[in-house]
Protein backbone atom coordinates (compact mmCIF):
# COMPACT_ATOMS: atom_id res chain seq x y z
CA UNK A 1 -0.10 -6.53 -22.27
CA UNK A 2 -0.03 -3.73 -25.01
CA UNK A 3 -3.95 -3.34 -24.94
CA UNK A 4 -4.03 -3.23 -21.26
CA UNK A 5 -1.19 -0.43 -21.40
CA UNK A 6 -2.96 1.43 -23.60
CA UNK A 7 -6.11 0.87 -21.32
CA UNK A 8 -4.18 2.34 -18.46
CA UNK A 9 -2.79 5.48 -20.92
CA UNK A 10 -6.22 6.45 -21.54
CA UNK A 11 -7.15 5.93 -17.84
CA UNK A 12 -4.56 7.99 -16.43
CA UNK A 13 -4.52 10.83 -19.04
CA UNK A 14 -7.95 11.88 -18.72
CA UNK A 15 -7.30 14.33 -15.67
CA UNK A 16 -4.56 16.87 -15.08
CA UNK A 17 -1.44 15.80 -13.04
CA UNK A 18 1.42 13.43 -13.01
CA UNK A 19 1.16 10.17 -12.49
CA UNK A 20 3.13 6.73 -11.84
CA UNK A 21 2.48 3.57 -12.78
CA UNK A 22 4.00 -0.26 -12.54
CA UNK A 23 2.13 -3.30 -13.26
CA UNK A 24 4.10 -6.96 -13.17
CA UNK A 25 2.34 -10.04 -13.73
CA UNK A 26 4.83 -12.02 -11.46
CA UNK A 27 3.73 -15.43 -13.44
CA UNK A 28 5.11 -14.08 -16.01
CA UNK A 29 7.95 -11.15 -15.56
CA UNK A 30 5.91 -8.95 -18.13
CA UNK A 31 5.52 -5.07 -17.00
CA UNK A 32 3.90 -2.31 -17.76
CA UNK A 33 5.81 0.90 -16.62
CA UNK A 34 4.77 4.58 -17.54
CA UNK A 35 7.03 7.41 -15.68
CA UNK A 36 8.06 4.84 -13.33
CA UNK A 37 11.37 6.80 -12.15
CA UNK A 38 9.78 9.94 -11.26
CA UNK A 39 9.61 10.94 -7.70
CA UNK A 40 6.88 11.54 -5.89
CA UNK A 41 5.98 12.66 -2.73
CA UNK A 42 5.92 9.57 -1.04
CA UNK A 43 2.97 10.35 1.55
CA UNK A 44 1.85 7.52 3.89
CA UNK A 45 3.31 4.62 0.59
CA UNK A 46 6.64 5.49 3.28
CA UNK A 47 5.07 3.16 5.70
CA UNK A 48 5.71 0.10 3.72
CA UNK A 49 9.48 0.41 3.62
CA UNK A 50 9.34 1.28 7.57
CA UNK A 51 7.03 -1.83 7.81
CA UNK A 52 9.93 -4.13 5.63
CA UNK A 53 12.43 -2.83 8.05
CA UNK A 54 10.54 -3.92 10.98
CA UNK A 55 10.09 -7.13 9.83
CA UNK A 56 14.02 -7.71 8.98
CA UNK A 57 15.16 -6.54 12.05
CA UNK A 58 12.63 -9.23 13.81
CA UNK A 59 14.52 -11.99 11.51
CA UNK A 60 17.49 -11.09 12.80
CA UNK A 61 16.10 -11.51 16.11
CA UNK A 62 16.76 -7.86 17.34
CA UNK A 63 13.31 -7.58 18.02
CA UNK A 64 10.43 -9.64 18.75
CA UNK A 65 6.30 -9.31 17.09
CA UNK A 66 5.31 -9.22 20.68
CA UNK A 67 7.57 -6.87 22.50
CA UNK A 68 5.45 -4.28 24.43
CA UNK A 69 5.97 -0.88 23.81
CA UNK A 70 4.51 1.90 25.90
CA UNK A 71 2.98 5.43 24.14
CA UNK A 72 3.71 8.76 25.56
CA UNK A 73 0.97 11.59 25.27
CA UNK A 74 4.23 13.90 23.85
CA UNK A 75 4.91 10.97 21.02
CA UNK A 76 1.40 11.58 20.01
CA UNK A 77 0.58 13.30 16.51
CA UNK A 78 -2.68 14.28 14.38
CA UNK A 79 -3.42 13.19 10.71
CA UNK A 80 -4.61 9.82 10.07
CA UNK A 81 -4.62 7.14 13.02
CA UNK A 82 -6.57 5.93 16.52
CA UNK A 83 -3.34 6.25 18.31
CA UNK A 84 -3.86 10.18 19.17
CA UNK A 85 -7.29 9.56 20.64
CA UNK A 86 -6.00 6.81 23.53
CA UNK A 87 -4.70 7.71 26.61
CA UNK A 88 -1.56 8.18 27.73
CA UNK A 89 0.39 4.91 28.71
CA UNK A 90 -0.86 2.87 26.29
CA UNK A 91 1.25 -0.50 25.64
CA UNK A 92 1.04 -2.17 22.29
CA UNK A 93 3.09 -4.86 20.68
CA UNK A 94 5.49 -4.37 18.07
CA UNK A 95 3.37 -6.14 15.59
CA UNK A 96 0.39 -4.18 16.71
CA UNK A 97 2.12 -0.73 16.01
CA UNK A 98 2.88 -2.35 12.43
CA UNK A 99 -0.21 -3.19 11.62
CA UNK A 100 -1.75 0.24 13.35
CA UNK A 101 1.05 1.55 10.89
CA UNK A 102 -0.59 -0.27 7.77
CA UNK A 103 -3.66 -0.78 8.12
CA UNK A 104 -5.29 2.79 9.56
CA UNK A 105 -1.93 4.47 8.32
CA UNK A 106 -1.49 5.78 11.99
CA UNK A 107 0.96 8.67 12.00
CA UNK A 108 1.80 8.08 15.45
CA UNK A 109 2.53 4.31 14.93
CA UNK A 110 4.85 5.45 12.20
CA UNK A 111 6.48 7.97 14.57
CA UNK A 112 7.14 5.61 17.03
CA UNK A 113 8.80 2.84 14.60
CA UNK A 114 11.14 5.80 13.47
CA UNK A 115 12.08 5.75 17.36
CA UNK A 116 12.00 1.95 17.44
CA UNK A 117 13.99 1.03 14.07
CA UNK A 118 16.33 3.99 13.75
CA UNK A 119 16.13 6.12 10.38
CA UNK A 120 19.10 5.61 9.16
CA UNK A 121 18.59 1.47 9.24
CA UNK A 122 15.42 1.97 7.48
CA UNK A 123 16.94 3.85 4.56
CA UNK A 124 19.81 1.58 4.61
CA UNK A 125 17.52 -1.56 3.92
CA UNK A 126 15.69 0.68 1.22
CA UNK A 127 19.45 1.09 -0.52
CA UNK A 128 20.29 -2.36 -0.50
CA UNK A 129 17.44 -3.14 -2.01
CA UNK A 130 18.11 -1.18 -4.79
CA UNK A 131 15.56 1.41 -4.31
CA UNK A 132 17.48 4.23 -5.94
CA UNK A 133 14.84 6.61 -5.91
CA UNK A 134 13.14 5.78 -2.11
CA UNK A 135 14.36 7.99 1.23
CA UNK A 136 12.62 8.17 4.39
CA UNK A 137 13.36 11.73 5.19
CA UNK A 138 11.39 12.26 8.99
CA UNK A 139 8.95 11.95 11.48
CA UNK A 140 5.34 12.53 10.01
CA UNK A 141 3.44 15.62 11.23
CA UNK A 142 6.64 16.90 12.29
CA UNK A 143 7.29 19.90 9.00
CA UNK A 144 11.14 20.76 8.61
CA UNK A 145 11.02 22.81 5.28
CA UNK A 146 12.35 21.01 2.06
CA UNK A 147 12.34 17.95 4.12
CA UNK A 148 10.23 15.18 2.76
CA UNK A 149 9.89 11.84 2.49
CA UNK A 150 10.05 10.58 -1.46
CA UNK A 151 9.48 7.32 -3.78
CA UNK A 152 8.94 5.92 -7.29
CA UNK A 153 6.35 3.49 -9.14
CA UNK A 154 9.50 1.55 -9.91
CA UNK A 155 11.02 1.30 -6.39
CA UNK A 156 7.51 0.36 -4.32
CA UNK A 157 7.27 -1.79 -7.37
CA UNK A 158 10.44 -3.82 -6.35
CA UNK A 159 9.70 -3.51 -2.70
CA UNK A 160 5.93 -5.17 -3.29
CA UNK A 161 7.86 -7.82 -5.20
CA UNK A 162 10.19 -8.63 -2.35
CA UNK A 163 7.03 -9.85 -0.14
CA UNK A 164 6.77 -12.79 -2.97
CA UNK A 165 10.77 -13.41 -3.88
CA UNK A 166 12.33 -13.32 -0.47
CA UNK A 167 15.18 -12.46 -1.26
CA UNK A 168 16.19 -10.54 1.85
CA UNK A 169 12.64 -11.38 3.88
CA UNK A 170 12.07 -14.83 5.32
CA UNK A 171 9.13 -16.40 4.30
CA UNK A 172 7.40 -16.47 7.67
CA UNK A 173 8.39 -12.30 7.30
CA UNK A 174 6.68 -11.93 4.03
CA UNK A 175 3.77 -13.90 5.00
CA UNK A 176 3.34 -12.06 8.25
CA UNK A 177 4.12 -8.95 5.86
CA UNK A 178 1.51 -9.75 3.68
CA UNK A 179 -1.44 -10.66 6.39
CA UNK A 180 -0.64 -7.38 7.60
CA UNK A 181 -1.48 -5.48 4.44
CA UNK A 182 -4.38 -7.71 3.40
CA UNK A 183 -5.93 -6.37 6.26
CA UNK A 184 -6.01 -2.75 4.56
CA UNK A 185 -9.20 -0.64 6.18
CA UNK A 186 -9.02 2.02 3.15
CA UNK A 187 -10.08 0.42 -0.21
CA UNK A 188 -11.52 3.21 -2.26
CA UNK A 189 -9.17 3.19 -4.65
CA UNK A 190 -7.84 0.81 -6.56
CA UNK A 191 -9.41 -1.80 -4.62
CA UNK A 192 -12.73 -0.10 -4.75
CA UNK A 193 -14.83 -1.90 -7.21
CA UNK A 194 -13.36 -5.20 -6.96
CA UNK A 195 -15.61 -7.91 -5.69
CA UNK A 196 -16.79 -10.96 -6.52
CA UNK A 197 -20.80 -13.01 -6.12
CA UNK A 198 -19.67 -14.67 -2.33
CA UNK A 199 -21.31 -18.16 -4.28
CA UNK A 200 -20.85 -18.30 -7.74
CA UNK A 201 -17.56 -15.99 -7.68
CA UNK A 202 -18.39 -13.69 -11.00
CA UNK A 203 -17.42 -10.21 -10.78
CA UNK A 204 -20.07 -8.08 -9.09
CA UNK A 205 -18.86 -4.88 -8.62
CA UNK A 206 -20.87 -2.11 -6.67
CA UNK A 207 -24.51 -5.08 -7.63
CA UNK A 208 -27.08 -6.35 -5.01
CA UNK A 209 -28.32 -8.74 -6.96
CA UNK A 210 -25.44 -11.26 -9.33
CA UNK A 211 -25.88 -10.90 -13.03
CA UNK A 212 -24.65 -14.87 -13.06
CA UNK A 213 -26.51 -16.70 -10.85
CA UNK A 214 -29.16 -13.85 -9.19
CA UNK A 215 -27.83 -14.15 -5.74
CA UNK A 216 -28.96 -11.14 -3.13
CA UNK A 217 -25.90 -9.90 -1.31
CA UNK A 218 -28.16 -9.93 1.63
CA UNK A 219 -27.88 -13.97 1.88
CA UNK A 220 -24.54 -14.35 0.29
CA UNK A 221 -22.02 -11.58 1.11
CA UNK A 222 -19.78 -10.09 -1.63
CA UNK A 223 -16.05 -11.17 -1.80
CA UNK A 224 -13.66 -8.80 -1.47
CA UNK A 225 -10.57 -9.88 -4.74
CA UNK A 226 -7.77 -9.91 -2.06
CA UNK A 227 -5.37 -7.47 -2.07
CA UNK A 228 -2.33 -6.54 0.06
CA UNK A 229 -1.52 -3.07 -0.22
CA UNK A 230 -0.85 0.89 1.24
CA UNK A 231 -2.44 3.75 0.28
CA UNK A 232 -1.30 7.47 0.44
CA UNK A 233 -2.75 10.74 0.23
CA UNK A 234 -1.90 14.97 1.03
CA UNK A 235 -3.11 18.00 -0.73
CA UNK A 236 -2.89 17.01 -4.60
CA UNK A 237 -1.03 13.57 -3.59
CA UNK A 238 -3.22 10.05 -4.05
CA UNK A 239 -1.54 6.64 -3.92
CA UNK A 240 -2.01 2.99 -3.93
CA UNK A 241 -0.07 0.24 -4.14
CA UNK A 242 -0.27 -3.14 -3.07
CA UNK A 243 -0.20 -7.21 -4.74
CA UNK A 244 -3.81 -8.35 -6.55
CA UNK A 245 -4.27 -12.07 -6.30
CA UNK A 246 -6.52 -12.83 -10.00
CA UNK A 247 -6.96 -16.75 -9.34
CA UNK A 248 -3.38 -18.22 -9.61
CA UNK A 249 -1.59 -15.05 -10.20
CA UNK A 250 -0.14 -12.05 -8.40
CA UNK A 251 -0.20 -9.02 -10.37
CA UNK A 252 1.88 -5.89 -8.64
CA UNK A 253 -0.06 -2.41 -9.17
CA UNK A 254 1.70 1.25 -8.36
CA UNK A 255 -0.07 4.12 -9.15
CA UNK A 256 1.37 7.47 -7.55
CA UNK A 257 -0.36 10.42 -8.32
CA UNK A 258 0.47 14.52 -7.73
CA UNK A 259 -0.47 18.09 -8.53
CA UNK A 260 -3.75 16.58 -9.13
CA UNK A 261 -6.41 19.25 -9.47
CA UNK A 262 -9.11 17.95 -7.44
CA UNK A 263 -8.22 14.22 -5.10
CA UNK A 264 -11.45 13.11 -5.53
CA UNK A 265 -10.22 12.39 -10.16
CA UNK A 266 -7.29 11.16 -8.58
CA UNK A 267 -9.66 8.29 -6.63
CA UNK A 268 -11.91 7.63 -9.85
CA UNK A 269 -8.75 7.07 -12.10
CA UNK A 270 -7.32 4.73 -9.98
CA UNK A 271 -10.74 3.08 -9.48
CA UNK A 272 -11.02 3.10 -12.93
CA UNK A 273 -7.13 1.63 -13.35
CA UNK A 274 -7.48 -0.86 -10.63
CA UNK A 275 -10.86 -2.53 -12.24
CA UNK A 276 -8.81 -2.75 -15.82
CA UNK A 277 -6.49 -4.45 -14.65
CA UNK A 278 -8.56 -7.27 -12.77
CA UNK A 279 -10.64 -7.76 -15.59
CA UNK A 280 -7.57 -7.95 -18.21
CA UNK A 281 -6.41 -10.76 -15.81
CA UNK A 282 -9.78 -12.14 -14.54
């Protein structure tokens, strides 16, 4: 995997800022790492330790996918989310408030699993883990000065990685873990120029028409290369993370990003990361 490390070098070291990387090919144990124990800002990547938490604490039958849970107008907060915008009273299940959590990285959701789960369980699961670098520090939206929530490529690395070993999860947990984050709504990152001709399966990319076998997207719809993961993003801060299924294999990617000088590079390079690494694997 030198070349593809190098690949990634060049990738990440064309724009100003720090950045994070892990990449395991889980066939195979090999890694690429590159600063993988700094810490980061963890931004809304946070949401994936809550969400492992959630999912232990239904294994060991303290709480159930479909208990109800009601939302208060007072637990509402802005930032990203639908959440804030419906009224008052509002019952969801448990496993809708994870997904909410995941998948439209809904502040509120992840406000009211704090409530739900208990901090201090949450970071507790992220310790014996072995996430040495990983602390869930407070509610989102909720500023307490040199209070915030922090991570490493290396830990979310490991926590990704725990949705395939089970070592702690249940495999019904990891699946239901991993359904949940293949449903992802924001793929502009790493994700972003993955896809695949919907009938012959060569890579198309951002095409209409398939270099392979000249099918329109407008009779055969692209397919999405699947791919469970969590974005992240404030002010200078741009993150993905998630599992890449390449035919037979799983290949973990972590990029963390900060004091980027304009979010938008931060976006490319990982576009630009995440399409070198499916094509080093495809």
């Amino acid at each position: 995997m030198e070349r593809l490390k190098k690949e990634i070098e060049a990738i990440i070291n064309a724009i100003p800022g720090n950045k994070g990387v892990f990449v395991k090919d889980c066939s195979t144990d090999k890694r690429i790492v590159i600063n993988e124990n700094r810490r980061f800002h963890s931004a809304s990547i946070i949401k994936v330790p809550i969400m492992y938490e959630a999912l232990l604490q239904v294994q060991a039958g303290k709480l159930k996918l479909d208990d109800i849970f009601t939302l208060e107008n007072e637990e509402k907060v802005g930032g990203s989310g639908v959440m804030q915008l419906l009224h008052d009273k509002s019952r969801f299940t448990l496993e809708d408030i994870i997904a909410l959590m995941i998948d439209v990285s809904d502040n509120t959701a992840t406000n009211m699993l704090h409530d739900i789960l208990g901090k201090e369980n949450i970071n507790n699961s992220i310790n014996e883990l072995g996430l040495k670098n990983t602390y869930f520090a407070r509610k989102l939206m909720r500023v307490i000065p040199g209070q915030y929530s922090y991570t490493t490529a290396l830990d979310i690395g490991v926590l990704l990685e725990e949705f395939l070993k089970c070592s702690y999860l249940s495999e019904e947990m990891a699946q239901k873990g991993m359904e949940i984050m293949y449903n992802q709504q924001y793929n502009d990152r790493l994700s972003a120029k993955l896809t695949e001709c919907g009938h012959c399966g060569k890579y198309l990319g951002g095409l209409n028409i398939c270099p392979n076998c000249n099918s329109n997207t407008d009779d055969i719809d692209p397919t999405l290369v699947p791919f469970a993961h969590k974005t992240g993003s404030i002010n200078g801060v741009v993150h993905d993370a998630g599992i890449l299924t390449v035919g037979d294999k799983k290949i973990i990617i972590v990029c963390l990003s900060d004091n980027l000088r304009n979010d938008g590079e931060g976006v490319k390079m990982q576009q630009k990361l995440g399409l070198a690494v499916y094509k080093y694997f495809k």
